[in-house]
C-alpha atoms as a PDB file:
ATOM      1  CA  UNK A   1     -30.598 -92.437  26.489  1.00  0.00           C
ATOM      2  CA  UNK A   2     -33.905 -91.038  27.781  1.00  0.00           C
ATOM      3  CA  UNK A   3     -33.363 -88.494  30.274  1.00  0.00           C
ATOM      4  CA  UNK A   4     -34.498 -89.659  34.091  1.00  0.00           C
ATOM      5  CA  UNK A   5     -35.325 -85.960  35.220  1.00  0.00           C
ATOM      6  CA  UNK A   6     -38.701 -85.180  36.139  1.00  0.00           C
ATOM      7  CA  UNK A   7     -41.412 -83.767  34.444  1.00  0.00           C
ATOM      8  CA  UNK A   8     -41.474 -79.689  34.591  1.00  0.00           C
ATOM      9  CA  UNK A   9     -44.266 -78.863  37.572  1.00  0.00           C
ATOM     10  CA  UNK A  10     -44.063 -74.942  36.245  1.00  0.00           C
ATOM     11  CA  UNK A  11     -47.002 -73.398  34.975  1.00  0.00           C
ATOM     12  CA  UNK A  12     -45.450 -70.574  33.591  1.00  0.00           C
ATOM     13  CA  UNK A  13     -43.307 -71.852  30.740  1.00  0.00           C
ATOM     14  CA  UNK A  14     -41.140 -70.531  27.777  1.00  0.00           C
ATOM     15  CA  UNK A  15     -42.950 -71.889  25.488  1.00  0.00           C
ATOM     16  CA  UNK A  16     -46.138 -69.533  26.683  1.00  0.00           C
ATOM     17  CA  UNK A  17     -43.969 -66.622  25.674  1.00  0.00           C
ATOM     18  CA  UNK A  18     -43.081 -67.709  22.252  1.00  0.00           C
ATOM     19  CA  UNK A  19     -46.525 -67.988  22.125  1.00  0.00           C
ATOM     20  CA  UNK A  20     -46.902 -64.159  23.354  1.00  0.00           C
ATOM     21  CA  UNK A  21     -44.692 -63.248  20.473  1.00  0.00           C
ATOM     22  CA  UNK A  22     -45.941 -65.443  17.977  1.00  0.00           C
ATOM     23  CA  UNK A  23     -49.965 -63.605  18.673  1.00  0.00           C
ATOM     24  CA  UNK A  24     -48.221 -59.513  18.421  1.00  0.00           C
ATOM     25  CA  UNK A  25     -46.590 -60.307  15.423  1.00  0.00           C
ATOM     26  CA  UNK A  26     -49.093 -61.840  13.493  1.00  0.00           C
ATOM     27  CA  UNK A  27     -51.568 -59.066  15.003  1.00  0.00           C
ATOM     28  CA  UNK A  28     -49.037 -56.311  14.017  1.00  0.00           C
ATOM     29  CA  UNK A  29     -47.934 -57.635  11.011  1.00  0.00           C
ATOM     30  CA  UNK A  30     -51.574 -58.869   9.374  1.00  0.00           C
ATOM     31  CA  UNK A  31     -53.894 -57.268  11.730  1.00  0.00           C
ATOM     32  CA  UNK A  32     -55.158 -61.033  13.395  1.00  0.00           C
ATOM     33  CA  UNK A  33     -53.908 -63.659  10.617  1.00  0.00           C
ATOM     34  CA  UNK A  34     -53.127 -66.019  13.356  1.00  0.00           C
ATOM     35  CA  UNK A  35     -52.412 -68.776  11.205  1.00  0.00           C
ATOM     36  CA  UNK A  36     -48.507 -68.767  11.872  1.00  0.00           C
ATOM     37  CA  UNK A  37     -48.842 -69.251  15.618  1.00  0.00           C
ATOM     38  CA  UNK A  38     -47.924 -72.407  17.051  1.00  0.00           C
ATOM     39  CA  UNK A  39     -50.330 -73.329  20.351  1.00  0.00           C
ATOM     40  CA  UNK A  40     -48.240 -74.344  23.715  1.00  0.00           C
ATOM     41  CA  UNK A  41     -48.577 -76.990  25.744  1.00  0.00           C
ATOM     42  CA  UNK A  42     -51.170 -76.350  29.180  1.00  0.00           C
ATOM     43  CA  UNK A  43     -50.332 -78.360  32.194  1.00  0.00           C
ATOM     44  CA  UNK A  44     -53.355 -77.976  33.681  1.00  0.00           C
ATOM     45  CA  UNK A  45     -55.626 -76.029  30.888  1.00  0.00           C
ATOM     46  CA  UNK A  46     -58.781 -75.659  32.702  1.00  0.00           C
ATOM     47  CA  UNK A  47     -57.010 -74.612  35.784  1.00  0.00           C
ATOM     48  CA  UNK A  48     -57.640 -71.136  36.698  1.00  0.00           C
ATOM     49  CA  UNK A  49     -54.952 -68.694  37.402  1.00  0.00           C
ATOM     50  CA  UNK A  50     -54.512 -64.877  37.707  1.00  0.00           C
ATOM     51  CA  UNK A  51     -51.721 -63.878  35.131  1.00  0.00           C
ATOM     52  CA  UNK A  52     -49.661 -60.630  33.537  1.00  0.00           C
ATOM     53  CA  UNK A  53     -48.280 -60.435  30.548  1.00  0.00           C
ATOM     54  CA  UNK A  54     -45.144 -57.491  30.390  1.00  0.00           C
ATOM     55  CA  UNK A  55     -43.376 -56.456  27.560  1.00  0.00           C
ATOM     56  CA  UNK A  56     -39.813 -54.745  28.407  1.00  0.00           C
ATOM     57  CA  UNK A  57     -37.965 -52.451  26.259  1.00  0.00           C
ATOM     58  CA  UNK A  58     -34.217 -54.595  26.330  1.00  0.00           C
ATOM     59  CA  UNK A  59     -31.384 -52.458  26.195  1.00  0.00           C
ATOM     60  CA  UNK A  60     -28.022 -54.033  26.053  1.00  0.00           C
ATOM     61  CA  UNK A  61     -25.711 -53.873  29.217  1.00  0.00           C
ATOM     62  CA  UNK A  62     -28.847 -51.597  31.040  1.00  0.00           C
ATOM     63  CA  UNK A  63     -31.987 -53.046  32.783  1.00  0.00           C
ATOM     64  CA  UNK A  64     -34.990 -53.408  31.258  1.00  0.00           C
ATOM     65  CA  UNK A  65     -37.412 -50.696  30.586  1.00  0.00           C
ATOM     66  CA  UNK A  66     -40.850 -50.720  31.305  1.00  0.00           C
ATOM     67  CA  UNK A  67     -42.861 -50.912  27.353  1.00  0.00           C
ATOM     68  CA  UNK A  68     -46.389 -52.509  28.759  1.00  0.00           C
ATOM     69  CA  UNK A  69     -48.210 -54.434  31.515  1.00  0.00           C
ATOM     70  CA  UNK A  70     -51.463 -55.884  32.129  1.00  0.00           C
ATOM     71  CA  UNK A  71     -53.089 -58.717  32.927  1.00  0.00           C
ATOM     72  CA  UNK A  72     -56.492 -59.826  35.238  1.00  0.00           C
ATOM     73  CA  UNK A  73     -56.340 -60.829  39.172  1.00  0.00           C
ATOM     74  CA  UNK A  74     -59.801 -62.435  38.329  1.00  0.00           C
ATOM     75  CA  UNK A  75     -58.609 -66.731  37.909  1.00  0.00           C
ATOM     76  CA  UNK A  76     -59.386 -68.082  34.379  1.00  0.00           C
ATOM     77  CA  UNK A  77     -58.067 -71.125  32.416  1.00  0.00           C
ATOM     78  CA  UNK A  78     -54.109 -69.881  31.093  1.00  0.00           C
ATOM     79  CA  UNK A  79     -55.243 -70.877  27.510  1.00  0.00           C
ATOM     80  CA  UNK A  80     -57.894 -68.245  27.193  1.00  0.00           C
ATOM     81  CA  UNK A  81     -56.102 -65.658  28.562  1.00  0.00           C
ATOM     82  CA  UNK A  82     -52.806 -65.578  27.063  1.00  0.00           C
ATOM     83  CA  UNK A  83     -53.602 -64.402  23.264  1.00  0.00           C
ATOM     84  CA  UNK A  84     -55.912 -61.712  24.657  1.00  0.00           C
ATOM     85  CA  UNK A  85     -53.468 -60.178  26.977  1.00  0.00           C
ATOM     86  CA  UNK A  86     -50.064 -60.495  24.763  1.00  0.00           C
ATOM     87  CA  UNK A  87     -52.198 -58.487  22.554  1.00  0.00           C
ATOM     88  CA  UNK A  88     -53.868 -56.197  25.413  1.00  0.00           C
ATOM     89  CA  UNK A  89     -50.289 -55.136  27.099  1.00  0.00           C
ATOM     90  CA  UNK A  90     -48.530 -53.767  23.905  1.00  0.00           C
ATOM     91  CA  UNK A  91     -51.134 -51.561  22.403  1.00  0.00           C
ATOM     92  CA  UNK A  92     -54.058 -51.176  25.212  1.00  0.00           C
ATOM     93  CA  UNK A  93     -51.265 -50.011  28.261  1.00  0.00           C
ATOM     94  CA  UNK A  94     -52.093 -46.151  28.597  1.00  0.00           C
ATOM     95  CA  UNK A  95     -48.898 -45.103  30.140  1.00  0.00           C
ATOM     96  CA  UNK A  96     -47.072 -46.250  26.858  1.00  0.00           C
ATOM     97  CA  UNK A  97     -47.895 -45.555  22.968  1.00  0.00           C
ATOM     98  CA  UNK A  98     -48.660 -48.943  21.246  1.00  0.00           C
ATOM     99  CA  UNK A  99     -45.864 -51.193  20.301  1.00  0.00           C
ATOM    100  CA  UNK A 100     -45.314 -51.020  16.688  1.00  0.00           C
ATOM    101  CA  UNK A 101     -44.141 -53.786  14.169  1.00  0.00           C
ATOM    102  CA  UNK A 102     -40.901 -52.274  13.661  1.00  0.00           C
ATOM    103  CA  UNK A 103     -40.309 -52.260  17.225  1.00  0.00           C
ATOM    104  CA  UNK A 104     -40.880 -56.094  18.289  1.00  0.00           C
ATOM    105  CA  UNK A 105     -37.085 -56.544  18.056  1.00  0.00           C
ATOM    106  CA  UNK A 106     -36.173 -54.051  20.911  1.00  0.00           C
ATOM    107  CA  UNK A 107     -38.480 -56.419  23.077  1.00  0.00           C
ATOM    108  CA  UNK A 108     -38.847 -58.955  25.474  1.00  0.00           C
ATOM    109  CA  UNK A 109     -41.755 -60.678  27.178  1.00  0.00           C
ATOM    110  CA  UNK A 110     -42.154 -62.198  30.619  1.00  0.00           C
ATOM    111  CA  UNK A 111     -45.812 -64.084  31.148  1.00  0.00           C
ATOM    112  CA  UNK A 112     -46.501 -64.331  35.183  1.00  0.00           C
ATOM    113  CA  UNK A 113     -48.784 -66.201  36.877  1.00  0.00           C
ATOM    114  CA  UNK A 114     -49.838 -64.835  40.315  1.00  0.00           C
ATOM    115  CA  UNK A 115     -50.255 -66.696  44.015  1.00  0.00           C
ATOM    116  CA  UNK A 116     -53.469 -65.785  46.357  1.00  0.00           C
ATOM    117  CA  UNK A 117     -52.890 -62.314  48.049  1.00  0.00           C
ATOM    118  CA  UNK A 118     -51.798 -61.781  51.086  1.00  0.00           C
ATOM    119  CA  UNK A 119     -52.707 -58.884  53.462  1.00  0.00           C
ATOM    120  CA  UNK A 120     -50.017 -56.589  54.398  1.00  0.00           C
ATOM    121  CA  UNK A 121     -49.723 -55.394  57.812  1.00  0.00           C
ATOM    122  CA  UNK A 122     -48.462 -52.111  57.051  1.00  0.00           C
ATOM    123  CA  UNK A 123     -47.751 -50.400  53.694  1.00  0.00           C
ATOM    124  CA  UNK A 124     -43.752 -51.619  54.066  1.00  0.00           C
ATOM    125  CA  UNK A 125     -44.235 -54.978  54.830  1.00  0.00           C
ATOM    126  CA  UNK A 126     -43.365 -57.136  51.811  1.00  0.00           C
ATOM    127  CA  UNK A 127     -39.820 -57.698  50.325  1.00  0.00           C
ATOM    128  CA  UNK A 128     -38.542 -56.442  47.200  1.00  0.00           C
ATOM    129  CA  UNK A 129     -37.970 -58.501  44.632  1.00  0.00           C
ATOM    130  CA  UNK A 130     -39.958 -61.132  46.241  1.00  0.00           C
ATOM    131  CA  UNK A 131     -43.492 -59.824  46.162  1.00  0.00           C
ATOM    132  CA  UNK A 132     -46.074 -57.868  44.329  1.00  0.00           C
ATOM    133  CA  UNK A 133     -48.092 -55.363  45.091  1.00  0.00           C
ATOM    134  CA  UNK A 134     -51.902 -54.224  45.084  1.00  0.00           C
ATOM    135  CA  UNK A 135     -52.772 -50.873  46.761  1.00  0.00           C
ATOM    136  CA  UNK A 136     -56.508 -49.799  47.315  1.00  0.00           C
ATOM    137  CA  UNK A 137     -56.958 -46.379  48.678  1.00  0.00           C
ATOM    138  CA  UNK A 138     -59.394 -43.783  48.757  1.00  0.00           C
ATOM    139  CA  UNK A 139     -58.342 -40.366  46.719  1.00  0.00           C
ATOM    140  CA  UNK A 140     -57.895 -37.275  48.877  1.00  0.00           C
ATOM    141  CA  UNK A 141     -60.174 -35.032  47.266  1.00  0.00           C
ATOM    142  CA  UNK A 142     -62.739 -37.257  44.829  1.00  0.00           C
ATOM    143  CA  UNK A 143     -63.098 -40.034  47.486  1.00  0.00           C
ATOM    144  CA  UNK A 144     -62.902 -42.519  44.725  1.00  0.00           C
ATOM    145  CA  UNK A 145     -61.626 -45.649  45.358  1.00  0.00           C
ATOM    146  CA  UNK A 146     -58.333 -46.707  43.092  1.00  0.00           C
ATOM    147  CA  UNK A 147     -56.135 -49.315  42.863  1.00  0.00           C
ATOM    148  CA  UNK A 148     -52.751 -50.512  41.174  1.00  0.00           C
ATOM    149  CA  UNK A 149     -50.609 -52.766  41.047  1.00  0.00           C
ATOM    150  CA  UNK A 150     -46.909 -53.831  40.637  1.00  0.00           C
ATOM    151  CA  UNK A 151     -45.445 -57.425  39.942  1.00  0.00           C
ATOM    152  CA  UNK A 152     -42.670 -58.540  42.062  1.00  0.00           C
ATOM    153  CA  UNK A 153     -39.832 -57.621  39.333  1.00  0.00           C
ATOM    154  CA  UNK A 154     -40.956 -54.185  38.326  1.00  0.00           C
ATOM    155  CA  UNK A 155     -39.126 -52.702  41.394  1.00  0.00           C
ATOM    156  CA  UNK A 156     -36.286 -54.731  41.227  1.00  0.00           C
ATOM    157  CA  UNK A 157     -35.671 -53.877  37.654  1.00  0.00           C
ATOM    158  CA  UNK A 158     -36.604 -49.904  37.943  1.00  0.00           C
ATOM    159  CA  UNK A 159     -34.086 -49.491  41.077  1.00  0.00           C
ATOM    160  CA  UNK A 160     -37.099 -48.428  43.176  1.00  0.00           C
ATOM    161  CA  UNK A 161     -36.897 -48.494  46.727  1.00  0.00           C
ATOM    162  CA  UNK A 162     -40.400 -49.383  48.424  1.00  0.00           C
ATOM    163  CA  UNK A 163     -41.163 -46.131  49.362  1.00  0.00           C
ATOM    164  CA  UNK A 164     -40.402 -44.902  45.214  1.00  0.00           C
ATOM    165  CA  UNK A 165     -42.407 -47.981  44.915  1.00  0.00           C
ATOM    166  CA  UNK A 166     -45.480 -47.102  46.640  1.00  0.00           C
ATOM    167  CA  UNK A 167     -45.250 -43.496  45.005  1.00  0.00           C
ATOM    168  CA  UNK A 168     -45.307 -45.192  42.047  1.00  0.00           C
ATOM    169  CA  UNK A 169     -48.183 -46.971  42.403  1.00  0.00           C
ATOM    170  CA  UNK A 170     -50.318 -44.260  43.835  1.00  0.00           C
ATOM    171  CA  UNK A 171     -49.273 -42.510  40.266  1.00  0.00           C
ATOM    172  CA  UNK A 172     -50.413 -45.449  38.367  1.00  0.00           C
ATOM    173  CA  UNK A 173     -53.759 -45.817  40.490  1.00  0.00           C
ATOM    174  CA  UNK A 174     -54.550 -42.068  39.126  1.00  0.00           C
ATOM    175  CA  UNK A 175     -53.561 -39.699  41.965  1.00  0.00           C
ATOM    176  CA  UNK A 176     -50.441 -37.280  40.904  1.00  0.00           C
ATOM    177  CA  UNK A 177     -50.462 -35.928  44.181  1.00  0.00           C
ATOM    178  CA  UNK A 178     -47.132 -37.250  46.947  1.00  0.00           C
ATOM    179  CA  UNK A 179     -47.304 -40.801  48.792  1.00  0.00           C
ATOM    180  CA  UNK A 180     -47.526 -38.817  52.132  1.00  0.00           C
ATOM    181  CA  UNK A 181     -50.894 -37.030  50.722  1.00  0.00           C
ATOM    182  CA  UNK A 182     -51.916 -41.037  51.019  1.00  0.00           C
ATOM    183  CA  UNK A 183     -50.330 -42.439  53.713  1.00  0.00           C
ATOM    184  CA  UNK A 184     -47.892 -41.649  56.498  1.00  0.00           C
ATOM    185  CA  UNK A 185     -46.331 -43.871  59.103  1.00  0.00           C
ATOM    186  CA  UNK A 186     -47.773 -43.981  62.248  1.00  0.00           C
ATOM    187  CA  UNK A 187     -50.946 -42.385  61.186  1.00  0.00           C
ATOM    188  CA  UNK A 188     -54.604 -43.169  60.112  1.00  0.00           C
ATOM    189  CA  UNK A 189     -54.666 -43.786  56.595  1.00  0.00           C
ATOM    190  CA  UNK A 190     -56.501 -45.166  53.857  1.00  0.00           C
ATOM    191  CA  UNK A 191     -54.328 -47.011  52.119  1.00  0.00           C
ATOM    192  CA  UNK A 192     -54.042 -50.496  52.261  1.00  0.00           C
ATOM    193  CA  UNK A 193     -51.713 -53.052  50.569  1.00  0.00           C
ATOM    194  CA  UNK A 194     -51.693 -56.636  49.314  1.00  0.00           C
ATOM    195  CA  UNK A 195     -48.606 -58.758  48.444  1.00  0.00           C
ATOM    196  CA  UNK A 196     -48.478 -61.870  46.279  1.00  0.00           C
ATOM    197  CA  UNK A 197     -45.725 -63.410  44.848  1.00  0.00           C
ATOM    198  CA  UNK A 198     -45.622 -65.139  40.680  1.00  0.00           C
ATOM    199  CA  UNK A 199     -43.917 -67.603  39.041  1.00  0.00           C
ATOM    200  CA  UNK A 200     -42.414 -66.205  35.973  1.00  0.00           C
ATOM    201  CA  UNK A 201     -41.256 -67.275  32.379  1.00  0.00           C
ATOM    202  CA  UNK A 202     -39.682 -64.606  29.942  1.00  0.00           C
ATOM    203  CA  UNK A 203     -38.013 -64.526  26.877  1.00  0.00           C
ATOM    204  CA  UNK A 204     -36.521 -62.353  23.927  1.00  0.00           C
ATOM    205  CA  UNK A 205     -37.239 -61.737  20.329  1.00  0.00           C
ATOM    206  CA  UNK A 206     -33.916 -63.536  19.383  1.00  0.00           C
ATOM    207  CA  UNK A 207     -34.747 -66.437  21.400  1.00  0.00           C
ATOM    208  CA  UNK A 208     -38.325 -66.158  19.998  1.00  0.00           C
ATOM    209  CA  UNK A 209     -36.415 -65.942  16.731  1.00  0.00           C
ATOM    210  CA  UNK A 210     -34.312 -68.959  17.375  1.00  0.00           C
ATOM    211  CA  UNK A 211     -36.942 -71.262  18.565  1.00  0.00           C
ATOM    212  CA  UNK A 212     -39.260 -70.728  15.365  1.00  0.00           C
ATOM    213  CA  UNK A 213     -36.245 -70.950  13.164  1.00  0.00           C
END
């Protein structure tokens, strides 16, 4: 009997992650035969949208680690983007070494697709788990401007508090001085943040595994 539930409305499917997977392996494993990857559905494919692409290190009873993150804020149509930045994420992130071949099956992916920004009122004032991040602020000695950002899980799944958080961030931006160097409560600061929240779809080599079987 055909089923009477609704269409999916999500952007962010499985099936883009498979896709993730099926793009790094064929890149690892044949250095861009692509011929093996099977192209997702797109809702909406000339739709813009901001999106990340993460790969996590999956460990079995701990949280996820951290292997590689990036993606653009800039909106463009989901089917150009996701190849690029599957590929982008696990051997372009500088805070990791690239993901090799022989590691894919430590690995999961999670594809997320990001909301308009919102302005924060103060550096504290946006919810764990809920939103991102994006911090601008001006280093202390250089006077460059830098920026980072976090999605709404990465705290969540580090343990991070939102001060850690911020710290974090400031790290990631490119300034390995203390948050309080940045900004302190109650006082004139530079630093301002940016939350946004993302609809998320993630999956693991076995399931990748499974679903090409």
């Amino acid at each position: 009997m055909p089923s009477s539930d609704p269409p999916s409305t999500s952007v962010a499917l499985q099936e883009h992650v498979f896709y993730c997977f099926d793009v790094l392996h064929a890149y690892l494993s044949s250095r861009g035969d692509d011929s093996q990857t099977i192209s997702p559905r797109f809702p909406s494919p000339s739709e813009p949208y901001a999106i990340f692409v993460t790969w996590n290190t999956l460990r079995s009873g701990k949280e996820p680690r951290l292997r590689g993150c990036i993606g653009n804020f800039k909106p463009a149509p989901l089917a150009d983007q996701l190849a690029q930045y599957a590929i982008i994420s696990a051997t372009e992130d500088g805070r990791f070494t690239p993901v090799r071949l022989s590691k894919l099956p430590d690995l999961g992916c999670g594809i997320s697709i990001l909301t308009p920004f919102e302005a924060c009122k103060d550096p504290l004032d946006w919810e764990i788990g809920t939103h991102g991040i994006y911090i601008t602020f001006r280093h202390p000695h250089t006077k460059r401007t830098l920026t980072a950002t976090y999605l709404p899980q990465i705290a969540s799944e580090q343990g991070w508090s939102k001060i850690e958080t911020l710290q974090s961030a400031v790290h990631k931006a490119g300034f390995n001085g203390d948050l309080d160097q940045v900004w302190q409560p109650d006082q004139e600061s530079t630093l301002s943040v940016q939350r946004y929240r993302s609809e998320k779809a993630e999956a693991s080599w076995a399931e990748w595994q499974a679903a090409r079987a």
